[in-house]
PDB file of N, CA and C in Angstrom:
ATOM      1  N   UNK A   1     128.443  66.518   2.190  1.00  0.00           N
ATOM      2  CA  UNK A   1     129.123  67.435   3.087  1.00  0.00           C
ATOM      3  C   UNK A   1     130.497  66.871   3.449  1.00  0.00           C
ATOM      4  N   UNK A   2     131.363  67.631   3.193  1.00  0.00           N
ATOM      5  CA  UNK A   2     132.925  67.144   3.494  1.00  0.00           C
ATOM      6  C   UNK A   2     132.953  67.207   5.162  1.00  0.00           C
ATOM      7  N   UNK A   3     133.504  66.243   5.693  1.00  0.00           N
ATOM      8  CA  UNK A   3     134.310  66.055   6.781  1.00  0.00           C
ATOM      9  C   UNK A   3     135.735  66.172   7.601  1.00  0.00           C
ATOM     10  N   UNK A   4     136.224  66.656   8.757  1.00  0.00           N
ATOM     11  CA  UNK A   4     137.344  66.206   9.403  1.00  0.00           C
ATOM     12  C   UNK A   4     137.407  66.297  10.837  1.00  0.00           C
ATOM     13  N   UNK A   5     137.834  65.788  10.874  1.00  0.00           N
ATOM     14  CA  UNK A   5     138.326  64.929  12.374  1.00  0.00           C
ATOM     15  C   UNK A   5     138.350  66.285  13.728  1.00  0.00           C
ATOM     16  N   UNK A   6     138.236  66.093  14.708  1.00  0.00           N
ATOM     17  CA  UNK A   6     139.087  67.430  15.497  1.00  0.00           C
ATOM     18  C   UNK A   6     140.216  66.786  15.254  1.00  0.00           C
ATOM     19  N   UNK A   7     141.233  65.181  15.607  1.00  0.00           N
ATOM     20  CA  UNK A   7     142.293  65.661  15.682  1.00  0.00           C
ATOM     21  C   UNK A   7     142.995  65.397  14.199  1.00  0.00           C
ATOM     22  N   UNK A   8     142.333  65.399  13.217  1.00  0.00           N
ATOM     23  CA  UNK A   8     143.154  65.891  11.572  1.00  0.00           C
ATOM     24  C   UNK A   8     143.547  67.609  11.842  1.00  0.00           C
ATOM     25  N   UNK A   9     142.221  68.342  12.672  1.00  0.00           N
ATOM     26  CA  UNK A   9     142.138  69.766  12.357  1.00  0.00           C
ATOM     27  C   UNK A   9     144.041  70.261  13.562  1.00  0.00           C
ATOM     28  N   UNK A  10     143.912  69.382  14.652  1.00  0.00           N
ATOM     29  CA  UNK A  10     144.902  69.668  15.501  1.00  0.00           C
ATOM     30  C   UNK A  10     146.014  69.059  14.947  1.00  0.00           C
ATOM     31  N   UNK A  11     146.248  67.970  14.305  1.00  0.00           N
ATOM     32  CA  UNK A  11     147.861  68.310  13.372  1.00  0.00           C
ATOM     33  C   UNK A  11     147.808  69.103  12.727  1.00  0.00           C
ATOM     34  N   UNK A  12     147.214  69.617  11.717  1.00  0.00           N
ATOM     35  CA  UNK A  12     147.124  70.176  11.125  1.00  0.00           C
ATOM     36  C   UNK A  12     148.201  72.174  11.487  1.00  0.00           C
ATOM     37  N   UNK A  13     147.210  72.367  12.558  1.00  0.00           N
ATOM     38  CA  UNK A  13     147.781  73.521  13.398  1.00  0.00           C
ATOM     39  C   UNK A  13     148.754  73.109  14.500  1.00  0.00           C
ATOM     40  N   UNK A  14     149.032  71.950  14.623  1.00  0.00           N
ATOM     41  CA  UNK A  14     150.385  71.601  15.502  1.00  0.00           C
ATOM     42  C   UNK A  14     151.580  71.356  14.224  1.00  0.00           C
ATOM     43  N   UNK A  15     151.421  71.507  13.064  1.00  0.00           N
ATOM     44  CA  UNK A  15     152.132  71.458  12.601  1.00  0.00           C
ATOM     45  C   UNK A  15     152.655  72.767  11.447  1.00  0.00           C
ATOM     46  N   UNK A  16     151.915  73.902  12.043  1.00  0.00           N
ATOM     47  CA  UNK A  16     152.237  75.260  11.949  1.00  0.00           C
ATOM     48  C   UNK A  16     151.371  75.619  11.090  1.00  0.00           C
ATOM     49  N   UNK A  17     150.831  75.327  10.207  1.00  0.00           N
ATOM     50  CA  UNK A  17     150.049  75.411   9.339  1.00  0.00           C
ATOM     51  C   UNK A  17     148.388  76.511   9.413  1.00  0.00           C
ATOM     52  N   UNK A  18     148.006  77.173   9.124  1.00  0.00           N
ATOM     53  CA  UNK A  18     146.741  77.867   9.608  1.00  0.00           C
ATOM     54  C   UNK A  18     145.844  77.676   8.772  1.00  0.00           C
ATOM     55  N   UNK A  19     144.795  77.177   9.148  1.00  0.00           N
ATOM     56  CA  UNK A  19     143.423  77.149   8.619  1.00  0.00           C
ATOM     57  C   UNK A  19     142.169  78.117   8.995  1.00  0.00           C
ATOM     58  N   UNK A  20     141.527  78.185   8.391  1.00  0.00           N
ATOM     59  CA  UNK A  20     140.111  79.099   8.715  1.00  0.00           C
ATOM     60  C   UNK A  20     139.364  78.401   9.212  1.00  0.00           C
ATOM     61  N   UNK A  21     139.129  78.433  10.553  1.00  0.00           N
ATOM     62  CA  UNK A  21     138.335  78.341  11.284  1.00  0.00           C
ATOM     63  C   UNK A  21     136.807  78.989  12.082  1.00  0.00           C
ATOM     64  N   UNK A  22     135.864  78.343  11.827  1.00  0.00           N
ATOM     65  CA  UNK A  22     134.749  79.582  12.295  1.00  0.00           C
ATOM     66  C   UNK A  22     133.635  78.666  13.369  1.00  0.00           C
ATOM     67  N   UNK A  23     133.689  79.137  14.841  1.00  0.00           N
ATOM     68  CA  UNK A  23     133.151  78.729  15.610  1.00  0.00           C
ATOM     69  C   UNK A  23     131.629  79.008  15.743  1.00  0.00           C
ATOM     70  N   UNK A  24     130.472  78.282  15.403  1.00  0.00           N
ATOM     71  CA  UNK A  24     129.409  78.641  15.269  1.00  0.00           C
ATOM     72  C   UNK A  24     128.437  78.402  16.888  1.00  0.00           C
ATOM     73  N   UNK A  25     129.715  78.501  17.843  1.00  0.00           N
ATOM     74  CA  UNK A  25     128.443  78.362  19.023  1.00  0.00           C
ATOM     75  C   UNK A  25     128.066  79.721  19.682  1.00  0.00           C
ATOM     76  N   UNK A  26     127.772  79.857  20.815  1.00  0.00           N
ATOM     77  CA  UNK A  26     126.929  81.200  21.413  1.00  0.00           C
ATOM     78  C   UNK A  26     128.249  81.879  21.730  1.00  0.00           C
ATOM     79  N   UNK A  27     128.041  82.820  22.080  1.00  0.00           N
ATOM     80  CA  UNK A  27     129.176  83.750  23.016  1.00  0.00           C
ATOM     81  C   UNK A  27     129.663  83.026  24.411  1.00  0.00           C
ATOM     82  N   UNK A  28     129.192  82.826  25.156  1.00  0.00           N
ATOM     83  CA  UNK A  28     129.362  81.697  26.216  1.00  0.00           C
ATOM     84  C   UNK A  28     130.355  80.945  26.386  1.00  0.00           C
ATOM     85  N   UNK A  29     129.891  79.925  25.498  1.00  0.00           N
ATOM     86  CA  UNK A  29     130.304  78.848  24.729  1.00  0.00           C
ATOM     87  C   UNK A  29     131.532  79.182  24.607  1.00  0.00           C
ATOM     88  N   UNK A  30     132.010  79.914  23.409  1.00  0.00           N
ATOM     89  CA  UNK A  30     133.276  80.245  23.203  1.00  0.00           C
ATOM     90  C   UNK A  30     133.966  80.999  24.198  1.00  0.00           C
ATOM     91  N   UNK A  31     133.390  81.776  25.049  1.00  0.00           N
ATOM     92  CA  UNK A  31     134.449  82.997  26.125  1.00  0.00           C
ATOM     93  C   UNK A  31     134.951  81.390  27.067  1.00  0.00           C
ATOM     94  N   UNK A  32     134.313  80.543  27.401  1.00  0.00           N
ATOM     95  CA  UNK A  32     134.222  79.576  28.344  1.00  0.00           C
ATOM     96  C   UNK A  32     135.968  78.275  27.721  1.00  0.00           C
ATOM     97  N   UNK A  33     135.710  78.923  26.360  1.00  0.00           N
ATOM     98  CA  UNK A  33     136.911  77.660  25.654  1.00  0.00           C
ATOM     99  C   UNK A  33     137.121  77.618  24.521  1.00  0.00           C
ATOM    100  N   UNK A  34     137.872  77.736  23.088  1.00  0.00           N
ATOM    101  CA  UNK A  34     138.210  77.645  22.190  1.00  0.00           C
ATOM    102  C   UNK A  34     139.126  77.330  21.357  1.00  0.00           C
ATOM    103  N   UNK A  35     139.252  77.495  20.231  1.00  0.00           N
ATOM    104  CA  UNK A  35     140.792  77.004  19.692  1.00  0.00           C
ATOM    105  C   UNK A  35     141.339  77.936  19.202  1.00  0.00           C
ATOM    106  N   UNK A  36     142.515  78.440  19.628  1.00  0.00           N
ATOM    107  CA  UNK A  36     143.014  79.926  19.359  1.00  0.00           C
ATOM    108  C   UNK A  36     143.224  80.299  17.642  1.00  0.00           C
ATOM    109  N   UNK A  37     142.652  81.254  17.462  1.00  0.00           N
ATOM    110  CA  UNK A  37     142.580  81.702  15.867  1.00  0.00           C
ATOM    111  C   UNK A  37     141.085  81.940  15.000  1.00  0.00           C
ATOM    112  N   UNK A  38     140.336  81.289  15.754  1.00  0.00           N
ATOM    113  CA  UNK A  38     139.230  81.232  16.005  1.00  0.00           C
ATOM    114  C   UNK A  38     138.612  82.091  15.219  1.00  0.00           C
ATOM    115  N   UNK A  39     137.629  82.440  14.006  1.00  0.00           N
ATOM    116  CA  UNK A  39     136.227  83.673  13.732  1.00  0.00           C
ATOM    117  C   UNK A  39     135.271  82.958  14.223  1.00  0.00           C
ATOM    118  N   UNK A  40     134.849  83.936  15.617  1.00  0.00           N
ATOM    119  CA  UNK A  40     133.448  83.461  15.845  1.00  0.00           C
ATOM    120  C   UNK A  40     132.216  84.089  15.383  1.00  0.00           C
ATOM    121  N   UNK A  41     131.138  83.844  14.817  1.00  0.00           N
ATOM    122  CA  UNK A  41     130.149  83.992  13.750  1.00  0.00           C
ATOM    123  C   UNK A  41     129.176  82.690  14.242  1.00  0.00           C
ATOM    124  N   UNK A  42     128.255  83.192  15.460  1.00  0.00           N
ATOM    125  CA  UNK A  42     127.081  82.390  16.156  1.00  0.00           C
ATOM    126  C   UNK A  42     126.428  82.176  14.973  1.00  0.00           C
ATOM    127  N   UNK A  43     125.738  80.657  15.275  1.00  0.00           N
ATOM    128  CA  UNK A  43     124.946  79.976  14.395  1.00  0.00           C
ATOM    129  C   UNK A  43     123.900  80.682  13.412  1.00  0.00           C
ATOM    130  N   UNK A  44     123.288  81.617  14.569  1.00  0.00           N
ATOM    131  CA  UNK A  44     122.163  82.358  14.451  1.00  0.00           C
ATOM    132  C   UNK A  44     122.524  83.294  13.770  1.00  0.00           C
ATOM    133  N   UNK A  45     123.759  84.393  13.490  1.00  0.00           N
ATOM    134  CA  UNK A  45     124.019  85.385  13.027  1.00  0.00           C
ATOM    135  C   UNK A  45     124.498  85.111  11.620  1.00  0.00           C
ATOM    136  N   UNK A  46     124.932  83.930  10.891  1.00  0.00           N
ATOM    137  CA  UNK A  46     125.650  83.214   9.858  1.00  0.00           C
ATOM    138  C   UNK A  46     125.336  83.978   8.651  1.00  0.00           C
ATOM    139  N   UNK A  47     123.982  83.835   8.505  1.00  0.00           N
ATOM    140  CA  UNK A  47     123.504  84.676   7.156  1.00  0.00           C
ATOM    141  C   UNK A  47     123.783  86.171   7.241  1.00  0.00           C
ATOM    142  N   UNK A  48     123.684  86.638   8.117  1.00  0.00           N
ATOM    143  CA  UNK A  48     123.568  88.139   8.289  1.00  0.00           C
ATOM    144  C   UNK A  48     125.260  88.503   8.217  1.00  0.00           C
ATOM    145  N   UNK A  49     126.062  87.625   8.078  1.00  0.00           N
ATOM    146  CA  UNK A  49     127.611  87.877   8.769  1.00  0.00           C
ATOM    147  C   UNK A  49     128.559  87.092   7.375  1.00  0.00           C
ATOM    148  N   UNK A  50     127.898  85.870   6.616  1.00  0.00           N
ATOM    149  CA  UNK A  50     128.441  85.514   5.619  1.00  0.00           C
ATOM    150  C   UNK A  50     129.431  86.790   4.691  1.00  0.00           C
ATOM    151  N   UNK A  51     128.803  87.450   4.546  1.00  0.00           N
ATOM    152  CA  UNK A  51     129.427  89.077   3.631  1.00  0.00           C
ATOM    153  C   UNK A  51     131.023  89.035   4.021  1.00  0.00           C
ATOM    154  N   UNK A  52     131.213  88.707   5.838  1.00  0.00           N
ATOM    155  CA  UNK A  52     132.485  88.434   6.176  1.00  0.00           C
ATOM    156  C   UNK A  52     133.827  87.883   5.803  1.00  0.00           C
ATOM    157  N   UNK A  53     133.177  86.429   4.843  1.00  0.00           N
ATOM    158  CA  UNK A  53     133.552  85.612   4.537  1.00  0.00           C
ATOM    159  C   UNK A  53     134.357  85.502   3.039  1.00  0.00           C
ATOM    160  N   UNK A  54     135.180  84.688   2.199  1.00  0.00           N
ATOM    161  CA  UNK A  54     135.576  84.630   1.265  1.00  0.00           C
ATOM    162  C   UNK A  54     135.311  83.570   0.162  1.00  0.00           C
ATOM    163  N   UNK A  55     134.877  83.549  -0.860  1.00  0.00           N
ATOM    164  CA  UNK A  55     134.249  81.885  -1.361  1.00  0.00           C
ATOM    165  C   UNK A  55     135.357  81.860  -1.989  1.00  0.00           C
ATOM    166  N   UNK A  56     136.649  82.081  -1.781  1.00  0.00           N
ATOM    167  CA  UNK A  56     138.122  81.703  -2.718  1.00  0.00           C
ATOM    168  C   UNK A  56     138.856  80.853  -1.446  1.00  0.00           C
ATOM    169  N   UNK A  57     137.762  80.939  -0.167  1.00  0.00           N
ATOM    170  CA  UNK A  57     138.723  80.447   0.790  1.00  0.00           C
ATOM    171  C   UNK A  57     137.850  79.342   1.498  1.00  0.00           C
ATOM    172  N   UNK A  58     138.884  78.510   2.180  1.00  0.00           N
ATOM    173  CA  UNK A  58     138.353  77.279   2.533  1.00  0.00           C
ATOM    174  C   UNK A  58     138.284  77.596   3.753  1.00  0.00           C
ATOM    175  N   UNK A  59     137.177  77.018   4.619  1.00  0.00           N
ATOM    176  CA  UNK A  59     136.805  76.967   6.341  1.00  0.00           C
ATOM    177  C   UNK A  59     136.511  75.989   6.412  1.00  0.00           C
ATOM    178  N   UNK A  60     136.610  75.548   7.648  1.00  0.00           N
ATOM    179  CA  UNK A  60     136.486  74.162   8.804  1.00  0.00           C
ATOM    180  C   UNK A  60     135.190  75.284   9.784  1.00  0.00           C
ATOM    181  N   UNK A  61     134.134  74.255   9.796  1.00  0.00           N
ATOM    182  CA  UNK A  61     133.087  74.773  10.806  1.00  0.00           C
ATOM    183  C   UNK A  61     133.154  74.207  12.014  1.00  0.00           C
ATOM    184  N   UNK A  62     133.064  74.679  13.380  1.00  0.00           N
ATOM    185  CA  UNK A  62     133.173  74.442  14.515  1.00  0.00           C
ATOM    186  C   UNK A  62     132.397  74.689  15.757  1.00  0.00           C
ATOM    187  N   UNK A  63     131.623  73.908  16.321  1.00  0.00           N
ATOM    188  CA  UNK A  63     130.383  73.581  17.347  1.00  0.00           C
ATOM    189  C   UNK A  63     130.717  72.952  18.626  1.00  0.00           C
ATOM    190  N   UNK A  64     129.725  72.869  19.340  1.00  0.00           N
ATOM    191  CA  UNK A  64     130.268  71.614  20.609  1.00  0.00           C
ATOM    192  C   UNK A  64     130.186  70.472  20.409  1.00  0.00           C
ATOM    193  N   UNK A  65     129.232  70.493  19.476  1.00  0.00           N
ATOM    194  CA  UNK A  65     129.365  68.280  19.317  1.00  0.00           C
ATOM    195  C   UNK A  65     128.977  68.390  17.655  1.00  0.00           C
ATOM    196  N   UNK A  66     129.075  69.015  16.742  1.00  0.00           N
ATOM    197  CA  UNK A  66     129.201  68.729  15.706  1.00  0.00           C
ATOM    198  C   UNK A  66     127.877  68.645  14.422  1.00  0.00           C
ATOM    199  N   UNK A  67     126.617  68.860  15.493  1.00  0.00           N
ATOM    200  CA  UNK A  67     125.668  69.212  15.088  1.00  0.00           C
ATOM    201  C   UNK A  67     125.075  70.665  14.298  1.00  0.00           C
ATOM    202  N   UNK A  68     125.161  71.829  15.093  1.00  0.00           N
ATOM    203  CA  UNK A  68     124.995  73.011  14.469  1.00  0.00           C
ATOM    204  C   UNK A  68     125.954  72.954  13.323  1.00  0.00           C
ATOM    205  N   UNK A  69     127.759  72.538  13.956  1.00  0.00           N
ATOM    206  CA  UNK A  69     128.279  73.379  12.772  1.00  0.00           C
ATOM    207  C   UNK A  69     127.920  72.610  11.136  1.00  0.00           C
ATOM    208  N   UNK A  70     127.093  71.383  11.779  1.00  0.00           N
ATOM    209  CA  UNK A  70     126.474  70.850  10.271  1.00  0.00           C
ATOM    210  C   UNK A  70     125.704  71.510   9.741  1.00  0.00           C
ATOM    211  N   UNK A  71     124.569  72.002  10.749  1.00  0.00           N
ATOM    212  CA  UNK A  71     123.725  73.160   9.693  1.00  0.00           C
ATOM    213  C   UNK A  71     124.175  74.217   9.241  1.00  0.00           C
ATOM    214  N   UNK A  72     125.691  74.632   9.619  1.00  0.00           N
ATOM    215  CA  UNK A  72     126.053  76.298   9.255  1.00  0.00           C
ATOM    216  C   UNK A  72     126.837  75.280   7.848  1.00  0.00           C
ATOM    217  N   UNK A  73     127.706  74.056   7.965  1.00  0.00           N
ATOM    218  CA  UNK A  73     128.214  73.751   6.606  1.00  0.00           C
ATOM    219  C   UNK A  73     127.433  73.397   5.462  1.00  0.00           C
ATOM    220  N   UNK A  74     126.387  72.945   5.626  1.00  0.00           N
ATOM    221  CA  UNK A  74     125.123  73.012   4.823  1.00  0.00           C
ATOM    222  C   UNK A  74     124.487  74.491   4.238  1.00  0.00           C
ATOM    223  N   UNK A  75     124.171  75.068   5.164  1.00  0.00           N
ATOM    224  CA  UNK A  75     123.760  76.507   4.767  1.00  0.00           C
ATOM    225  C   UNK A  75     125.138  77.134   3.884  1.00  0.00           C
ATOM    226  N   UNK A  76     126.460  76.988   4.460  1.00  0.00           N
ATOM    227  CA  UNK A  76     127.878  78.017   3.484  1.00  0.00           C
ATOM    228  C   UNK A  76     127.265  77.319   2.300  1.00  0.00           C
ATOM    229  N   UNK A  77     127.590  76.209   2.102  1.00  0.00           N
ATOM    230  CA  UNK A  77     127.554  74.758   0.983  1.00  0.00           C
ATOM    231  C   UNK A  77     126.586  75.542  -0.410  1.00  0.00           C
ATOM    232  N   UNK A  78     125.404  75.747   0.466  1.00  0.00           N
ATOM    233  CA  UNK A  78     124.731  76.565  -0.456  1.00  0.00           C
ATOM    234  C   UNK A  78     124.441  77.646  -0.874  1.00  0.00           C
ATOM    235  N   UNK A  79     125.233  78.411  -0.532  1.00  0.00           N
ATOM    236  CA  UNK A  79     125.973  79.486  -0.736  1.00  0.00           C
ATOM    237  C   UNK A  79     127.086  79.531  -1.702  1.00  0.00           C
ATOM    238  N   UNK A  80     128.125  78.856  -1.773  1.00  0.00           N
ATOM    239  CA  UNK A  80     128.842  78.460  -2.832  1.00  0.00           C
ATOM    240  C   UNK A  80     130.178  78.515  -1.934  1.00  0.00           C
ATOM    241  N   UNK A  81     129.908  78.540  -0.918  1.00  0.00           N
ATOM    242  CA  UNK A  81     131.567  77.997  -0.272  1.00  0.00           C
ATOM    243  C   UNK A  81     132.321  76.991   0.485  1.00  0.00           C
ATOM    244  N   UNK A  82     133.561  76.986   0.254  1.00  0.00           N
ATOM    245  CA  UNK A  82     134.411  75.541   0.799  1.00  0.00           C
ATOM    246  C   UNK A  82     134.352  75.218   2.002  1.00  0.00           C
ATOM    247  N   UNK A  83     133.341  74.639   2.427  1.00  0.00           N
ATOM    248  CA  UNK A  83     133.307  73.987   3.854  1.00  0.00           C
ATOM    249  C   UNK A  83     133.261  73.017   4.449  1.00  0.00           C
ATOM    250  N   UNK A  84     134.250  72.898   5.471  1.00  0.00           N
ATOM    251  CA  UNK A  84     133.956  71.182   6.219  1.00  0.00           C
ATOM    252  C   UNK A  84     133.534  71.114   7.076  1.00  0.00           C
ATOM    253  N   UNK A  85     132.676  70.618   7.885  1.00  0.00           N
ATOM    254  CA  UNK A  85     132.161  70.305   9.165  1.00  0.00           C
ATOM    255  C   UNK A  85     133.144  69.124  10.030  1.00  0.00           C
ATOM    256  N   UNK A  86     133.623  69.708  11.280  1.00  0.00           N
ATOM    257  CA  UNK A  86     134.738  69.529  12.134  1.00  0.00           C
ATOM    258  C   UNK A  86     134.101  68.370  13.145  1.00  0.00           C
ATOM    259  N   UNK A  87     133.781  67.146  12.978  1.00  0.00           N
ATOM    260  CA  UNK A  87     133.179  66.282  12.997  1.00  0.00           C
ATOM    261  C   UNK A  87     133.448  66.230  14.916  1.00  0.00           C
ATOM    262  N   UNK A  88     132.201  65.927  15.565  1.00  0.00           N
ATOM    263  CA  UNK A  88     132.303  65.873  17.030  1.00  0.00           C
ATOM    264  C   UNK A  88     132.924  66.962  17.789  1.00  0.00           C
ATOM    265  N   UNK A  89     132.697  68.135  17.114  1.00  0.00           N
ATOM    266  CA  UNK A  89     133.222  69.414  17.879  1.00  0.00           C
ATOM    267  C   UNK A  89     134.201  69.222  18.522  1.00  0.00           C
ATOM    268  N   UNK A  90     133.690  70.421  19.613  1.00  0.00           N
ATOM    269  CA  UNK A  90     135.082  70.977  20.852  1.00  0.00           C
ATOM    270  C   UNK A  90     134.916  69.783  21.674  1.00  0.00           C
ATOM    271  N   UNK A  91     133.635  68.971  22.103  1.00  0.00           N
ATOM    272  CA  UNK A  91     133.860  67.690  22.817  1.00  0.00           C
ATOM    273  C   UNK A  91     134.673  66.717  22.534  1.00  0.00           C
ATOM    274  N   UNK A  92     135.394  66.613  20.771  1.00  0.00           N
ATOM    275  CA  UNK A  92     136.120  65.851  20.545  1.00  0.00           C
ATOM    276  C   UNK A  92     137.739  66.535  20.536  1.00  0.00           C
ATOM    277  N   UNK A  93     137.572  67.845  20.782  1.00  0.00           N
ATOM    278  CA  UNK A  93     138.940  68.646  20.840  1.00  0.00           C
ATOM    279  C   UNK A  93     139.999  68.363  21.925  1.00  0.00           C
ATOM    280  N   UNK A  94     141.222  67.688  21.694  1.00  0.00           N
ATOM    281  CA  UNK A  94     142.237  67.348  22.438  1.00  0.00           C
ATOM    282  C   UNK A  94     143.256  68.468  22.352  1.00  0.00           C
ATOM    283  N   UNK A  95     143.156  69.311  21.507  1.00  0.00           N
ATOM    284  CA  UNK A  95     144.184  70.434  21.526  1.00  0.00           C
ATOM    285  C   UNK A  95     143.841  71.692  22.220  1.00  0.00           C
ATOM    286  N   UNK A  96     145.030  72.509  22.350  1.00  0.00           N
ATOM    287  CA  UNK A  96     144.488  73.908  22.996  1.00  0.00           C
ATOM    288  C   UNK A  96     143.525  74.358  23.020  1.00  0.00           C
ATOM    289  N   UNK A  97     143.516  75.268  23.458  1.00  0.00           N
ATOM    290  CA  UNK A  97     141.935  75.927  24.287  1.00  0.00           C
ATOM    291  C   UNK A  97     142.732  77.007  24.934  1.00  0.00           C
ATOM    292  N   UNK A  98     142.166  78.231  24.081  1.00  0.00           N
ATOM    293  CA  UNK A  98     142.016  79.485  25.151  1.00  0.00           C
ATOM    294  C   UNK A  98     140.643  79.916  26.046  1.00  0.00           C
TER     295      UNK A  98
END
């Protein structure tokens, strides 16, 4: 399973750049705090919501501590798409937050 950092993912977008991002926590969760740009697509809904998605395109998965979005990068993975798991979530997130 590929890896990155929260703050690889925050230069990254501090340096204008946009990535696909997909927040796999509850509704809550995200109304409460996020990183602007955000597709949110709950853990639970992933399979049913994949159809959403593009396997020509690369995503960064995103959780509160880095756990779920391992099982949603595992589950894309086998599926056949480019995914990284955003290592220590939004607890490790030093950048914006809407």
């Amino acid at each position: 399973m590929k890896e990155i950092s929260a703050k690889e993912v925050q230069t990254v977008l501090e340096q204008g750049r946009s990535l696909n991002l997909i927040d796999v926590r509850e509704v809550d969760e995200v109304e409460a705090g996020h990183i602007p740009g955000i597709l949110h697509i709950p853990l639970g809904l992933l399979e049913f919501r994949m159809n959403e998605l593009n396997k020509n395109e690369t995503y960064i998965i995103v959780c509160r501590s880095g756990a779920r979005s391992g099982r949603a990068t595992h589950f894309l993975e086998s599926q056949g798409f480019d995914v990284t798991n955003m290592v220590g979530g939004m607890l490790a997130w030093e950048g914006e937050v809407k």
